[in-house]
C-alpha atoms as a PDB file:
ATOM      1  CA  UNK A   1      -8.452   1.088   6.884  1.00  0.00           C
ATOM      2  CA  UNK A   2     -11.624  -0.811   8.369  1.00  0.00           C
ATOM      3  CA  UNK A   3     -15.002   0.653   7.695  1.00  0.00           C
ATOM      4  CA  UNK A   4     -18.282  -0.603   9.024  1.00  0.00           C
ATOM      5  CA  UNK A   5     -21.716   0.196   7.417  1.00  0.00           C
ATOM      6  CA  UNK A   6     -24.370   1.665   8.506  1.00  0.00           C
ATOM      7  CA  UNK A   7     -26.616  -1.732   8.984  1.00  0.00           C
ATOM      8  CA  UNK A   8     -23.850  -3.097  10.588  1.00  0.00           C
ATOM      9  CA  UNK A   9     -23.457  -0.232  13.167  1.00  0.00           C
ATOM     10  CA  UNK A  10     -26.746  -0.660  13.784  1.00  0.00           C
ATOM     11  CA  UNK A  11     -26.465  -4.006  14.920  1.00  0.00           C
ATOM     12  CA  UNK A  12     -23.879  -3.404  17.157  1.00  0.00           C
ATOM     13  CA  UNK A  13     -24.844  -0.584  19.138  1.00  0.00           C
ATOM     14  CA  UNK A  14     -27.840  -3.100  19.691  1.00  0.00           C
ATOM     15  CA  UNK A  15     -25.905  -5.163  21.659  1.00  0.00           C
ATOM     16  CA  UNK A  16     -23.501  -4.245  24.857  1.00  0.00           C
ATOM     17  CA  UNK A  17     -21.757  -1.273  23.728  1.00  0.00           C
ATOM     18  CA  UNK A  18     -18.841  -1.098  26.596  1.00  0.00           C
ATOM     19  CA  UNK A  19     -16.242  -2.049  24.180  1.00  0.00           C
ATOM     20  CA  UNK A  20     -17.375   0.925  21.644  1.00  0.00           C
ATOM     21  CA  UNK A  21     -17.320   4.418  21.332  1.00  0.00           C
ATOM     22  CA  UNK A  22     -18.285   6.734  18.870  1.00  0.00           C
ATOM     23  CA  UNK A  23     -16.609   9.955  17.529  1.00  0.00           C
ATOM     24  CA  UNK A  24     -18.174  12.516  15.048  1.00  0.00           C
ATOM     25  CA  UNK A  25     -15.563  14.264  13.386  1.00  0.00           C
ATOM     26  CA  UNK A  26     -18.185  17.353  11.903  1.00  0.00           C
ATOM     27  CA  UNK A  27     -18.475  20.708  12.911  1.00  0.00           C
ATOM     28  CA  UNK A  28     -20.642  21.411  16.053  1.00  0.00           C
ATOM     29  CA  UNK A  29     -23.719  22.725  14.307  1.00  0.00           C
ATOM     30  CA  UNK A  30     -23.627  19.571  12.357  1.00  0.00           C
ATOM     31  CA  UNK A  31     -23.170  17.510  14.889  1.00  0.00           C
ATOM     32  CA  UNK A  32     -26.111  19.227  16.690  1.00  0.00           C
ATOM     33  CA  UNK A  33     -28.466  19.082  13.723  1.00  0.00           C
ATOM     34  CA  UNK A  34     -28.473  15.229  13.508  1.00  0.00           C
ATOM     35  CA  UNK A  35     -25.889  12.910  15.483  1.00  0.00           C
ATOM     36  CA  UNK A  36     -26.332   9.144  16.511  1.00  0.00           C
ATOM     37  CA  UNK A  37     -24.574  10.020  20.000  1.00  0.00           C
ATOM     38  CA  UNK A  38     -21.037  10.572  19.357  1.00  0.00           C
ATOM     39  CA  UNK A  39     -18.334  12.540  21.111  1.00  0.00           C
ATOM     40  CA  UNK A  40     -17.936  15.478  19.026  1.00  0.00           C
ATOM     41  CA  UNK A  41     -14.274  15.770  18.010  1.00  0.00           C
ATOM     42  CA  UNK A  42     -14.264  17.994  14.969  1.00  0.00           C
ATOM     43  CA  UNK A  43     -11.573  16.656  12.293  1.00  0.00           C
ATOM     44  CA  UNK A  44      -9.657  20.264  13.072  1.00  0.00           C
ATOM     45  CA  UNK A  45      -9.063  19.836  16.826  1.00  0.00           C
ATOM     46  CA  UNK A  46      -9.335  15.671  17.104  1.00  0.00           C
ATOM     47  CA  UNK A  47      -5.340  15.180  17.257  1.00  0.00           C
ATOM     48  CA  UNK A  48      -5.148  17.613  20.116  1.00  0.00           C
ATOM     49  CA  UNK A  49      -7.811  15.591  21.856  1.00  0.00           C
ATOM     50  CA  UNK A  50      -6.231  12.036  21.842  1.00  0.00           C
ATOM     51  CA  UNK A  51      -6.999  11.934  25.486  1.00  0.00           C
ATOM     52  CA  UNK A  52     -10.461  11.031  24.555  1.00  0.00           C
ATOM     53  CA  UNK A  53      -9.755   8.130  22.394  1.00  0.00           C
ATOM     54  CA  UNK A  54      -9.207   5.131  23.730  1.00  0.00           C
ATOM     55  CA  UNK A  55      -6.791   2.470  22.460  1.00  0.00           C
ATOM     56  CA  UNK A  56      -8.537  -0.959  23.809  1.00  0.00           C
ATOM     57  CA  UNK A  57     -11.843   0.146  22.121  1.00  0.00           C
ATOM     58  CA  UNK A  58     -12.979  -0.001  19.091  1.00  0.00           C
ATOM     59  CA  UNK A  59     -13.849   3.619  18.128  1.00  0.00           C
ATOM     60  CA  UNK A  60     -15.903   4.621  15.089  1.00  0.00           C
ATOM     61  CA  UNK A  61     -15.679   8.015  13.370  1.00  0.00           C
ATOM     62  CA  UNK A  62     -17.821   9.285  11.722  1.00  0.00           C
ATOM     63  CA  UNK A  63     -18.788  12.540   9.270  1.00  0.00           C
ATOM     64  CA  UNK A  64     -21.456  13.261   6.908  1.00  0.00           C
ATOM     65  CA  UNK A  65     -20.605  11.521   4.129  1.00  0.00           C
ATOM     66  CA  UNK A  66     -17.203   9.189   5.244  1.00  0.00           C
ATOM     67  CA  UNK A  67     -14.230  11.299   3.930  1.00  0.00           C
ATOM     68  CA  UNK A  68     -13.570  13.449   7.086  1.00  0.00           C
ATOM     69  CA  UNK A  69     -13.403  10.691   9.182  1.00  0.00           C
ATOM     70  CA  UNK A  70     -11.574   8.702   6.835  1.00  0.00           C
ATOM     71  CA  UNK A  71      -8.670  11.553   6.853  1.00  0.00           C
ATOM     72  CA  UNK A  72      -8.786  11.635  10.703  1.00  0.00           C
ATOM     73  CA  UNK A  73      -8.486   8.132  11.086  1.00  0.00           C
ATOM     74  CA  UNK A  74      -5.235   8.350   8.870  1.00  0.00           C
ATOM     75  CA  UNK A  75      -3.901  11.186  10.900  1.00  0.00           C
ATOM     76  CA  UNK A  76      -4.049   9.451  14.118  1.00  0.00           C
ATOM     77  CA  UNK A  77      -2.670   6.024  12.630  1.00  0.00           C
ATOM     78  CA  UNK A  78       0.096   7.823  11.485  1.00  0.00           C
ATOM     79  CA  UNK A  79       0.689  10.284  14.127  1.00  0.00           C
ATOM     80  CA  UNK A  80      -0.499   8.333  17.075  1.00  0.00           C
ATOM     81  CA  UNK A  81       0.059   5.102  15.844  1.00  0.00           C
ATOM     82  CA  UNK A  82      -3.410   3.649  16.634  1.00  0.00           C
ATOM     83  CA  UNK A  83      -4.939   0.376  15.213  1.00  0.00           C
ATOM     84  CA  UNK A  84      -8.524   0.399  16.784  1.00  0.00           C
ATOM     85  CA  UNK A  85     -10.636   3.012  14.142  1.00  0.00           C
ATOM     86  CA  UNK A  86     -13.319   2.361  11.873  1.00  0.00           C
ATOM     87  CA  UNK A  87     -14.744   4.779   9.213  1.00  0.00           C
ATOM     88  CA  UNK A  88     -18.863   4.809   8.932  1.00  0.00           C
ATOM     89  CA  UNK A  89     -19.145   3.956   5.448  1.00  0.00           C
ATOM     90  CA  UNK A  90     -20.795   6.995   3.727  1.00  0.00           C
ATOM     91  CA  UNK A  91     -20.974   9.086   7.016  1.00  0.00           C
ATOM     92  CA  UNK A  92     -24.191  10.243   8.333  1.00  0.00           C
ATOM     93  CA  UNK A  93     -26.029  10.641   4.604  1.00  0.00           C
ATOM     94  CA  UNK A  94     -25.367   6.850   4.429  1.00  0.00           C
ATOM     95  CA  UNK A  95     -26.986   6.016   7.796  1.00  0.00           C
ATOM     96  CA  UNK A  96     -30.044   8.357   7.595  1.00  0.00           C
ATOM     97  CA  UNK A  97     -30.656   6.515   4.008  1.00  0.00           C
ATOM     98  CA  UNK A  98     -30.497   3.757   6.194  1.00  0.00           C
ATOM     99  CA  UNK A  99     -31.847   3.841   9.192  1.00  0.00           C
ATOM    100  CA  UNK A 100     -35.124   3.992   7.683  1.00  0.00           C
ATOM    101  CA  UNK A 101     -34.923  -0.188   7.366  1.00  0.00           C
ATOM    102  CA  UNK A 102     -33.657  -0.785  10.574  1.00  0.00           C
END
């Protein structure tokens, strides 16, 4: 499994960001508490919504601390068979800690 950090992110939602999308995998009130501008596909409901994930992106999930998204990422690999996700190393914890050097 791929995983990006948070400073890494960063950088490339600096640049064009055509190629990327974003997916946050927590529950709605976390998502509207604090979210970097994600799709909101909670882990629950995210295999019924493959529609929304594009496979000639690359598409980073994302949770609060990185083990949500992780497990969704290896739900759709294996059910879905796709080879475009990357897991936000530590999830939204990670980024806030952070996002205060970027």
């Amino acid at each position: 499994m791929t995983s990006i950090t948070p400073r890494q992110l960063h950088t490339l939602l600096q640049q064009d960001t055509s190629s990327l999308l974003l997916i946050d995998v927590r529950e709605p009130e976390e998502h509207a508490a604090y979210n970097i501008g994600g799709i909101l596909l909670p882990l629950g409901e995210i295999i019924n919504h493959t529609d929304q994930i594009p496979a000639d992106k690359t598409v980073v999930l994302y949770c609060r601390k990185g083990i949500r998204s992780m497990i969704a990422i290896q739900r759709l690999e294996e059910k879905k068979g796709y080879t475009n996700l990357v897991n936000l190393s530590g999830g939204m914890d990670a980024w806030q800690k952070a996002s205060a050097t970027f």
